[in-house]
Protein backbone atom coordinates (compact mmCIF):
# COMPACT_ATOMS: atom_id res chain seq x y z
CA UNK A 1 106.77 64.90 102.00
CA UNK A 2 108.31 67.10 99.86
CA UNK A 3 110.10 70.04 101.10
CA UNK A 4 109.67 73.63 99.47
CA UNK A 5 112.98 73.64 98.07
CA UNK A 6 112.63 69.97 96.11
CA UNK A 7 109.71 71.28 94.43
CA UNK A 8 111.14 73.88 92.83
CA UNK A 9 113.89 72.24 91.40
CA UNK A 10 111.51 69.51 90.23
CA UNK A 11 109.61 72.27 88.59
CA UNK A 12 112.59 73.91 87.20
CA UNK A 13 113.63 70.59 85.41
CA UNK A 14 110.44 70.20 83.87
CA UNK A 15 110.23 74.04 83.11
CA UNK A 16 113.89 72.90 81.13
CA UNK A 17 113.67 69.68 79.17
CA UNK A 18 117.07 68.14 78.50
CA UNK A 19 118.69 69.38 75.23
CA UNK A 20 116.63 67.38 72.33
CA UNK A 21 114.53 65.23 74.38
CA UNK A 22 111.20 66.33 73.23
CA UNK A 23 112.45 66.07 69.33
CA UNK A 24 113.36 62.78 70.38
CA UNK A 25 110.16 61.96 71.33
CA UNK A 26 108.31 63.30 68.39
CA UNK A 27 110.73 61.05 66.03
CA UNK A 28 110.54 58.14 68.10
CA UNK A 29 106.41 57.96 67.65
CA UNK A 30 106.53 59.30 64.46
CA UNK A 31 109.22 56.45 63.26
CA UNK A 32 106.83 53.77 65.21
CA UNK A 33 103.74 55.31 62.67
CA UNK A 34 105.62 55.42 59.91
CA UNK A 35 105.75 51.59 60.15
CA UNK A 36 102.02 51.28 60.94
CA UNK A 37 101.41 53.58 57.94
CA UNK A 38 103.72 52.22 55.93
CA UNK A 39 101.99 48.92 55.73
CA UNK A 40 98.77 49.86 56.10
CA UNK A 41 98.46 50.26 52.25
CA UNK A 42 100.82 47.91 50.99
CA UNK A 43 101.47 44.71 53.40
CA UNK A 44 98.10 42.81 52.13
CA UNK A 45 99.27 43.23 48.42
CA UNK A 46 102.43 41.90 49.42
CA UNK A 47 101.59 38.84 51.29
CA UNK A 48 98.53 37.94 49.42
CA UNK A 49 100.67 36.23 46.70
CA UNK A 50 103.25 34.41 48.98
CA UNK A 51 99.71 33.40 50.41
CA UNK A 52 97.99 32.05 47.83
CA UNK A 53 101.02 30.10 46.37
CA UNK A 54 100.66 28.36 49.38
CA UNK A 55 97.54 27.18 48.54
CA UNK A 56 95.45 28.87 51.07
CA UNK A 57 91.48 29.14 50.68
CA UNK A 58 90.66 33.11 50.82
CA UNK A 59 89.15 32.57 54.37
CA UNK A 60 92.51 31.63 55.28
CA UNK A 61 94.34 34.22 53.43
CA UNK A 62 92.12 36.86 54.69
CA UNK A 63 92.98 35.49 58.71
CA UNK A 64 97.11 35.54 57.87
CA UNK A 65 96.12 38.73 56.60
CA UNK A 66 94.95 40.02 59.83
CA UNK A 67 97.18 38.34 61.81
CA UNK A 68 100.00 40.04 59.93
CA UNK A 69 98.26 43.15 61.05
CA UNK A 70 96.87 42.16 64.76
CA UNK A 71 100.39 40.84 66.10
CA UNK A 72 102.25 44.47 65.90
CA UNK A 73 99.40 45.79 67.61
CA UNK A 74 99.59 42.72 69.77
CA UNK A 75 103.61 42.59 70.81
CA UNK A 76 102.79 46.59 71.68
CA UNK A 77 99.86 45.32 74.25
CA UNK A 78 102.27 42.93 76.07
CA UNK A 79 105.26 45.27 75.90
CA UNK A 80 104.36 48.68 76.68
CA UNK A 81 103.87 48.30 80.36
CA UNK A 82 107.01 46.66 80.72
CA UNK A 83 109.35 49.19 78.73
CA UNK A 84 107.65 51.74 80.81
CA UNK A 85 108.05 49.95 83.92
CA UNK A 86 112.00 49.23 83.33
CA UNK A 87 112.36 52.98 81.96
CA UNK A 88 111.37 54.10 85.41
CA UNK A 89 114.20 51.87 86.66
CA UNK A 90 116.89 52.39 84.17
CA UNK A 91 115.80 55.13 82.23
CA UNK A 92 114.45 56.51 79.11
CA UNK A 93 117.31 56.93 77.11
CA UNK A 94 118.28 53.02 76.74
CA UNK A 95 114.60 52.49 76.16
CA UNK A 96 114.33 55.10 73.54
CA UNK A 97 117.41 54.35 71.41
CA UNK A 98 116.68 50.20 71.33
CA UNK A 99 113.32 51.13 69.94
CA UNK A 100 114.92 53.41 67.14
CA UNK A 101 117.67 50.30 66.95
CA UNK A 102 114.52 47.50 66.91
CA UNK A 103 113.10 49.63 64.04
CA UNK A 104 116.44 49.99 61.71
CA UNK A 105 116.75 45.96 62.13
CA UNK A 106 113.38 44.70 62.09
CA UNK A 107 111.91 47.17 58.96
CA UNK A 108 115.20 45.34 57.03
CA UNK A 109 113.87 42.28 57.57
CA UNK A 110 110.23 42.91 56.48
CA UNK A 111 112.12 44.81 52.95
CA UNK A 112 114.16 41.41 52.88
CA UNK A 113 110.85 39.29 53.42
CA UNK A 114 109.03 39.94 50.26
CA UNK A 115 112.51 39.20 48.16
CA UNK A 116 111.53 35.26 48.36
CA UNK A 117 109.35 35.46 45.45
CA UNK A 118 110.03 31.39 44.66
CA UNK A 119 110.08 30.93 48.34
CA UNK A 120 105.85 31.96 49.51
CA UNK A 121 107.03 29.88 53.44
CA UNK A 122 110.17 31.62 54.03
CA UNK A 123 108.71 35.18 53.12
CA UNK A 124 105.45 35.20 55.23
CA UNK A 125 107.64 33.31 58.11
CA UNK A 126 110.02 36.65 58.23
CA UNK A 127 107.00 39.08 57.77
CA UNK A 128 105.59 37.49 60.41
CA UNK A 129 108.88 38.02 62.76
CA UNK A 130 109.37 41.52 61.16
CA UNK A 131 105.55 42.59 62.10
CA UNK A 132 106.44 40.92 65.54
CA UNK A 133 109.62 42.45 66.18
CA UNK A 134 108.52 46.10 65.15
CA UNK A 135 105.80 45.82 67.29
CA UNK A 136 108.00 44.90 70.34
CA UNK A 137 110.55 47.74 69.11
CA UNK A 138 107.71 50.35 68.79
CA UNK A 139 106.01 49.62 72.44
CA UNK A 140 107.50 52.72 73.38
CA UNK A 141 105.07 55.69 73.17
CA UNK A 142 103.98 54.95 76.65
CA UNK A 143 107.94 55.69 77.71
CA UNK A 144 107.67 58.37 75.28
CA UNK A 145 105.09 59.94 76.84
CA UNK A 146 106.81 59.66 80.38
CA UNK A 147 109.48 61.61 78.74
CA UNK A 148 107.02 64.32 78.11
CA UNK A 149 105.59 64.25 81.94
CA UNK A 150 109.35 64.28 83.12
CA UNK A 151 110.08 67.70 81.26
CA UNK A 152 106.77 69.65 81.44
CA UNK A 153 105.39 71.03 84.93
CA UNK A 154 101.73 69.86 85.45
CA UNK A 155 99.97 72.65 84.04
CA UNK A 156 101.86 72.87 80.62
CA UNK A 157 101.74 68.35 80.10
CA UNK A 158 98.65 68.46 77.82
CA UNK A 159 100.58 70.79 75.40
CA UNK A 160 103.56 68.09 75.41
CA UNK A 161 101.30 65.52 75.21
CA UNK A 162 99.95 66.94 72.00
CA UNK A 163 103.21 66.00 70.25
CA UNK A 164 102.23 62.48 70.27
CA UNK A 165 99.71 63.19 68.10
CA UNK A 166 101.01 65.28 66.05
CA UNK A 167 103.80 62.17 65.50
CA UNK A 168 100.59 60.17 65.36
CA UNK A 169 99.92 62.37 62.41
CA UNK A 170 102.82 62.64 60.56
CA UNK A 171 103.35 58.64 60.72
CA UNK A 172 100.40 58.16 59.47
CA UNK A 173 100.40 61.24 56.81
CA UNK A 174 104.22 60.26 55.54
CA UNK A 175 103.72 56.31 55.88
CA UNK A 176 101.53 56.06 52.49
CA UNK A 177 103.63 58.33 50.37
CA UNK A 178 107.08 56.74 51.59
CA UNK A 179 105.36 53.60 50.18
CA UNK A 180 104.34 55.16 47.24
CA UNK A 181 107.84 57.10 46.55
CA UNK A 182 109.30 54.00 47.67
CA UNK A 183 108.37 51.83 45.20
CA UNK A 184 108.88 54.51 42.61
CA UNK A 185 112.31 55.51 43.72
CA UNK A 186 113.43 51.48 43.78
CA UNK A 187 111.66 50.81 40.25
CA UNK A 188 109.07 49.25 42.13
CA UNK A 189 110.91 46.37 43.60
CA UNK A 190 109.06 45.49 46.83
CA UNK A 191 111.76 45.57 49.36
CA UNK A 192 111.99 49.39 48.66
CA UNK A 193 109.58 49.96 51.25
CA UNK A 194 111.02 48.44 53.68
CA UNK A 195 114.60 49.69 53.20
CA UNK A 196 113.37 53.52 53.02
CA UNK A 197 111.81 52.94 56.37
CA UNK A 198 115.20 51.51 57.71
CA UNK A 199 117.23 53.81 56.64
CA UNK A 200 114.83 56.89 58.29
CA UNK A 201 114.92 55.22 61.72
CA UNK A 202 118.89 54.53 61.02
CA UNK A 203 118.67 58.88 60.70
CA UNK A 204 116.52 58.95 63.82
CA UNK A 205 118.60 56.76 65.93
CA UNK A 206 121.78 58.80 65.30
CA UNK A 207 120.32 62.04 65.84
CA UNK A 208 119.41 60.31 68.91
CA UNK A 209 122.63 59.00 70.05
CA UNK A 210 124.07 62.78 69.05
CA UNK A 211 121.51 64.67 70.91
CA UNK A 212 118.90 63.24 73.66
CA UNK A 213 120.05 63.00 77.47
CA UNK A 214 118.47 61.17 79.94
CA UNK A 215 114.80 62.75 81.37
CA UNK A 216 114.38 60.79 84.05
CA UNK A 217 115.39 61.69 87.63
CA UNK A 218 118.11 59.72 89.19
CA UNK A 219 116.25 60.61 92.53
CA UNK A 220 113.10 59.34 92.10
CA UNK A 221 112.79 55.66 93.56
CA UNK A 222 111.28 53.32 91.12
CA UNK A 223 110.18 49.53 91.68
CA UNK A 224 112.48 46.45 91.07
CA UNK A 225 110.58 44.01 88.91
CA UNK A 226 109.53 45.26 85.90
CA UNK A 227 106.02 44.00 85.30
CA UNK A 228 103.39 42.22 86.53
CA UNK A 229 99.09 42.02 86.13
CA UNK A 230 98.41 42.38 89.41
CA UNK A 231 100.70 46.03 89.19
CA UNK A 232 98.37 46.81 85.91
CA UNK A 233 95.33 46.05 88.07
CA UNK A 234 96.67 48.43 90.56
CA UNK A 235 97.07 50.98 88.32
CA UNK A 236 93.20 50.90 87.15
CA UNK A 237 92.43 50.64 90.32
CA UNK A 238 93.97 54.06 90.95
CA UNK A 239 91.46 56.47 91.40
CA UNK A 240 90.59 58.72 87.75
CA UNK A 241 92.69 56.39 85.73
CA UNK A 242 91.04 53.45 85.41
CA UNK A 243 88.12 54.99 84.03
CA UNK A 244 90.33 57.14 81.48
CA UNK A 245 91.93 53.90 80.50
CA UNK A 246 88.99 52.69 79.67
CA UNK A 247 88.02 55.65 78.04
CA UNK A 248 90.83 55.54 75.64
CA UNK A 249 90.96 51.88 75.25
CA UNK A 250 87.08 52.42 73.92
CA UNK A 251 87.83 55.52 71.77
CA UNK A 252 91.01 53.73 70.52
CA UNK A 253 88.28 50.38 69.72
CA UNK A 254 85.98 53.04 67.81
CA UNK A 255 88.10 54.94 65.62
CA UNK A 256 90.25 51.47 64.72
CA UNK A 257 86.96 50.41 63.27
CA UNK A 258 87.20 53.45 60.70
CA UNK A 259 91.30 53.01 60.34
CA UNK A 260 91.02 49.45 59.15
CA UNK A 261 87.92 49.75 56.95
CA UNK A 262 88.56 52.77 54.90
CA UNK A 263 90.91 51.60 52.44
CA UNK A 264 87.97 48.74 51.23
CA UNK A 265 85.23 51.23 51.77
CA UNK A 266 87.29 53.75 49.27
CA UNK A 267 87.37 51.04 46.84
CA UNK A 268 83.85 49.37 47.00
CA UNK A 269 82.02 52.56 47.29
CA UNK A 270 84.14 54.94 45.24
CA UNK A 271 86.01 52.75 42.97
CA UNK A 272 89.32 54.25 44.14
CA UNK A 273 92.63 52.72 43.04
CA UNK A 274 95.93 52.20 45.14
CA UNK A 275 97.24 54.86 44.70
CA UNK A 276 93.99 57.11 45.17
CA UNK A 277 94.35 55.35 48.43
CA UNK A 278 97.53 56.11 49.16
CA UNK A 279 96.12 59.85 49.15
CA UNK A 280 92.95 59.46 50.95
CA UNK A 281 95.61 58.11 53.89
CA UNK A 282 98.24 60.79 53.66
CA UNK A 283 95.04 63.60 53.81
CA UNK A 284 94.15 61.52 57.09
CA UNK A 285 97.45 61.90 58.46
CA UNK A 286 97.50 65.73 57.28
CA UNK A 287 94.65 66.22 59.58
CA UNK A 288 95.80 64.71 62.50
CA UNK A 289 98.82 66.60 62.36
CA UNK A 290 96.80 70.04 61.77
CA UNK A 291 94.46 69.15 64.31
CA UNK A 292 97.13 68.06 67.07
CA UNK A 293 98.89 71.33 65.90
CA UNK A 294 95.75 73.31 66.67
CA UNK A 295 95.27 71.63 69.77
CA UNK A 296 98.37 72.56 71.50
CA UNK A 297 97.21 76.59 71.94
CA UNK A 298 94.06 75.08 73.15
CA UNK A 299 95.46 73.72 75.91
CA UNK A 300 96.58 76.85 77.30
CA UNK A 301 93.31 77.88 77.60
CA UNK A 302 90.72 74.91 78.43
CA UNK A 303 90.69 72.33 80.26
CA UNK A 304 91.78 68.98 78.99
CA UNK A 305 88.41 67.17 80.09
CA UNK A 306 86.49 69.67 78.25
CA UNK A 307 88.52 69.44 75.09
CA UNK A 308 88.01 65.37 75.90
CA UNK A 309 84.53 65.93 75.57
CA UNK A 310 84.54 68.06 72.50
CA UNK A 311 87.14 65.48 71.05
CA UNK A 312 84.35 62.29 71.51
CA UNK A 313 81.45 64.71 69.90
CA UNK A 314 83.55 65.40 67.33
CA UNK A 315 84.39 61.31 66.71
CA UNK A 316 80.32 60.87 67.15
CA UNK A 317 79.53 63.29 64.47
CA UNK A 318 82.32 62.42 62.32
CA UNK A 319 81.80 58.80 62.09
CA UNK A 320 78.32 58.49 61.98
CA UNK A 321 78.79 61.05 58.96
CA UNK A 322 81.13 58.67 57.38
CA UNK A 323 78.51 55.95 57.94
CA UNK A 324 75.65 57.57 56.22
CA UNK A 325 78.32 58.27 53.17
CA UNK A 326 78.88 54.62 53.17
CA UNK A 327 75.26 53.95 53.00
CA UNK A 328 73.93 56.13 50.37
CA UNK A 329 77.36 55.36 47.95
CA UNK A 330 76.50 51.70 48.45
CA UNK A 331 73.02 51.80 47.66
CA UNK A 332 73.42 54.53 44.76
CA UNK A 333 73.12 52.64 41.19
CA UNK A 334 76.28 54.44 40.58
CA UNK A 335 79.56 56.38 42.68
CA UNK A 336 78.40 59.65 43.46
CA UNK A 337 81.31 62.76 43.34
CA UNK A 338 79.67 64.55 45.83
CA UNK A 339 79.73 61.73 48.23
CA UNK A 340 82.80 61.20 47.76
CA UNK A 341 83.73 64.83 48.81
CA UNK A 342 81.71 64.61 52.23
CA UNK A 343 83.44 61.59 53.07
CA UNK A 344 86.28 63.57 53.32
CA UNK A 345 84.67 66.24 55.28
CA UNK A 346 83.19 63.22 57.41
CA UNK A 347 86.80 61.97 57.63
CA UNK A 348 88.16 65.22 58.78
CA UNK A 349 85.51 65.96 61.76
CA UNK A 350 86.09 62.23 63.21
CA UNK A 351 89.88 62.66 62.99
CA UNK A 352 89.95 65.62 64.37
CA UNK A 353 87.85 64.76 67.25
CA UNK A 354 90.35 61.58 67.97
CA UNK A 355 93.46 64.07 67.74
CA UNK A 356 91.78 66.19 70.87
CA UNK A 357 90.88 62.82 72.78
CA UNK A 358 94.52 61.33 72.72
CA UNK A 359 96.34 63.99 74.22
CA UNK A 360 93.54 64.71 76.21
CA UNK A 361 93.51 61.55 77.75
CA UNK A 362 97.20 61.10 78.35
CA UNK A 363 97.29 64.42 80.29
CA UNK A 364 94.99 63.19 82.48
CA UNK A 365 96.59 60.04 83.15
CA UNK A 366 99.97 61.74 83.59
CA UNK A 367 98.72 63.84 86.37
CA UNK A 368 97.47 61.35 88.05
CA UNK A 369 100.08 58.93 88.24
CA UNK A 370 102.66 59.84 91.04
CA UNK A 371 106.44 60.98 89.57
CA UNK A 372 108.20 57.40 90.08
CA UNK A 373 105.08 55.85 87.90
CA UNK A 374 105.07 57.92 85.54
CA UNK A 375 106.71 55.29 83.10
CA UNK A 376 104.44 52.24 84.37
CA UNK A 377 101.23 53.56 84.32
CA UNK A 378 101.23 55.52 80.94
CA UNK A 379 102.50 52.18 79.32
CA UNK A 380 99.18 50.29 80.66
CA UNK A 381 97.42 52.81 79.08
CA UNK A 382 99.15 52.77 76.27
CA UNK A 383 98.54 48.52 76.06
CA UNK A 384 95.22 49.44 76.53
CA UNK A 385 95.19 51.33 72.95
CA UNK A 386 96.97 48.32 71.54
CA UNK A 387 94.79 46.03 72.63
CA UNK A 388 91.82 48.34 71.02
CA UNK A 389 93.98 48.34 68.05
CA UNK A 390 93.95 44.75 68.12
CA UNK A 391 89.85 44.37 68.22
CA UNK A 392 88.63 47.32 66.69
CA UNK A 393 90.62 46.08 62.84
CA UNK A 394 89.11 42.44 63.46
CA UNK A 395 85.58 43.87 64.39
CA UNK A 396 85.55 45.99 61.92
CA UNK A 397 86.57 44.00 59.09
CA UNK A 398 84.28 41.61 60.51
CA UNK A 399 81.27 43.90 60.38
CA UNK A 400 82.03 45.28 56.94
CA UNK A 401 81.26 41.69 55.20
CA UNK A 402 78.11 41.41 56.82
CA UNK A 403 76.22 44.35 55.24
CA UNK A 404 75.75 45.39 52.04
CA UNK A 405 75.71 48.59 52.95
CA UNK A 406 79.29 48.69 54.80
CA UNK A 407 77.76 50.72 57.31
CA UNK A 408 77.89 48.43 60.67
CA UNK A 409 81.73 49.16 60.97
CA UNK A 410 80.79 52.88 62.13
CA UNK A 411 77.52 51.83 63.88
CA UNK A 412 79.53 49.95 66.00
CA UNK A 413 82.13 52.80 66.42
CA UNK A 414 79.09 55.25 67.32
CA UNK A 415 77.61 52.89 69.70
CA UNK A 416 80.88 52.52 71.42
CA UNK A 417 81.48 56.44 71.26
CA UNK A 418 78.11 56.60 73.16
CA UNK A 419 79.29 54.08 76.29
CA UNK A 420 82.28 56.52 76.27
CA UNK A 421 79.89 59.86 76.72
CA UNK A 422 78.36 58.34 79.70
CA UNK A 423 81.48 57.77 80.89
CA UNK A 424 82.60 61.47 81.24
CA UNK A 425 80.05 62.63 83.82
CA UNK A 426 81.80 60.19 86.30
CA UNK A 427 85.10 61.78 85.49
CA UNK A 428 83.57 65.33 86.23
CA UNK A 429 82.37 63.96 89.86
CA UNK A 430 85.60 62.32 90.45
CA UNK A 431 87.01 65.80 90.30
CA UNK A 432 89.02 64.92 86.76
């Protein structure tokens, strides 16, 4: 038991973060977006050629495709839990500054990928490693967000936890226009993507090294092996958290649907170009950020399973408003402008809704999870959002083909929003 005296101090430490460690945070999940954003716009254009110089049919180009996309989300599922789990050992710091290191190397080798224009093998064989390695790199945000819960007292965590979103946001905001200013600023040569990315996590990794100390407490005891499935079982078997895990993994599932569609619903519905996409992604971002900026005075004054709730009505709404846009602008003889404006208003509600449930949800978690697990169980959680990042793109590009309409993507993401509403009443009676 803890005495009187130990829980002060413990609440003093979080009360005083260590010089730079929540900056640190915010640029180590922003630099892991960045990639994910980066890409989003510009990897199939990339690879489709090296692809289909190889011969490929498009069924096959459209599954190296995905798989180019599913196996960062992938390495993230498998690796989370375990940088968590040896963070509590060993710390954050080492964790932290190998995932800024991992991103510096492994966004290099994606820029030096597409160079082997008379070489299709040898360039999809290194995007492939690149999108693996960054994924393994970037597996951090569950460490991240132990960093948070080791510098913020209980009451004050769902404010910190907000800066994952709004790193979520500015990722995802500054990803598309670093591809677009990329290619501009390099004469459009294609590795310029790539090296622009390196060289920002190069800048994050030194500010690092310059500035962030280690969060952890060299008190707390923390387990010897690093990871294992029947410790993730454990942790969903904890009481609350198994059921927000699931929560998030299901929210995560819903609103991947919507990421990974948008960009061809844009285009078939609208007619956009590139770089009108570009845009529509970087307003996405600009919500997120705005939203997880407006959440963080929220938090102060409700609590974080009511804003969860007002988060998934908001996702409902929103989505199912972006899938009646995509019905009537696909079964209009012709593109509609006024559609085209409520998708973005569509957009905005749905985003906004997911940048309340994120924090929300990790705040929960981290309250629940005793001090010396901090680490492990925020990284299953955080696997459990890859892994919905691994389904929700497949379903959803899945769904899109089948329909004329382009609508089933976001009936599926209401539907699933819908098993996640029933889902909150149990987290009111299990006193969440």
């Amino acid at each position: 038991m803890k005495s009187l005296a130990d829980a002060q101090e413990e609440s003093t430490t979080a009360a005083r973060p260590p010089r730079g460690a929540l900056a640190v945070v915010f640029l180590t999940v922003f630099i892991d977006l960045l990639g994910f954003g980066i890409v989003l716009p510009v990897m199939p254009r990339q690879a489709e050629p090296h692809l289909e110089a190889l011969g490929l049919p498009p069924w096959a180009v459209g599954t190296m495709i995905g798989v180019l996309f599913s196996v960062f989300s992938l390495m993230q599922f498998v690796f989370s839990p375990i940088w968590g789990r040896i963070s509590d050992s060993i710390g954050r710091r080492p964790i932290l500054l190998l995932s800024l290191s991992g991103s510096v190397v492994f966004y290099a080798v994606y820029g030096y990928a597409v160079t082997f224009e008379n070489d299709p093998g040898v360039a999809i064989g290194l995007m492939l490693f690149s999108r693996i390695g960054a994924g393994i790199a970037g597996a951090s945000v569950g460490t991240a967000a132990a960093v948070i819960a080791d510098c913020t007292p209980p009451e004050r965590r769902a404010r910190g936890m907000a800066l994952i979103g709004i790193a979520f946001g500015a990722g995802f905001t500054l990803g598309p226009l670093i591809a677009y200013f990329g290619l501009a600023i390099f004469d459009q040569r294609q590795w310029g993507v790539g090296a622009l990315a390196s060289m920002l996590s190069a800048v994050a990794l030194m500010i690092a090294l310059a500035v962030f100390r280690e969060t952890r407490q060299s008190g707390r005891p923390a387990g010897k092996d690093f990871f294992s499935a029947g410790r993730a079982r454990a942790v969903l078997r904890m009481p609350q958290v198994g059921t927000l895990v699931l929560t998030y993994f299901l929210a995560i599932f819903a609103f991947a649907n919507f990421e990974a569609t948008l960009a061809r619903l844009t285009k078939e519905a609208f007619g956009m170009t590139d770089d009108e996409n570009f845009l529509v992604f970087a307003f996405i971002g600009a919500v997120l950020m705005v939203a997880g900026g407006s959440y963080r005075p929220l938090a102060l004054r409700q609590p974080e399973r009511r804003l969860l709730s007002a988060g998934v009505a908001m996702m409902i709404v929103g989505l199912g408003g972006v899938g009646v846009v995509a019905w009537l602008a696909c079964t209009a003889a012709s593109s509609d402008a006024g559609l085209a404006r409520w998708l973005y208003v569509a957009s905005a509600v749905a985003v906004t809704g997911f940048a309340f449930v994120n924090p929300s949800v990790s705040a929960l978690i981290s309250r629940h999870a005793g001090a010396q697990r901090q680490g492990e169980v925020l990284g299953v959680n955080q696997s459990f959002a890859s892994l919905g990042r691994i389904l929700g793109p497949f379903a959803g590009s899945v769904l899109f083909s089948l329909s004329a309409t382009r609508t089933l993507p976001f009936v599926a993401a209401v539907a699933t929003l819908l098993l996640v509403a029933t889902l909150l009443p149990r987290l009111r009676s299990a006193g969440v």
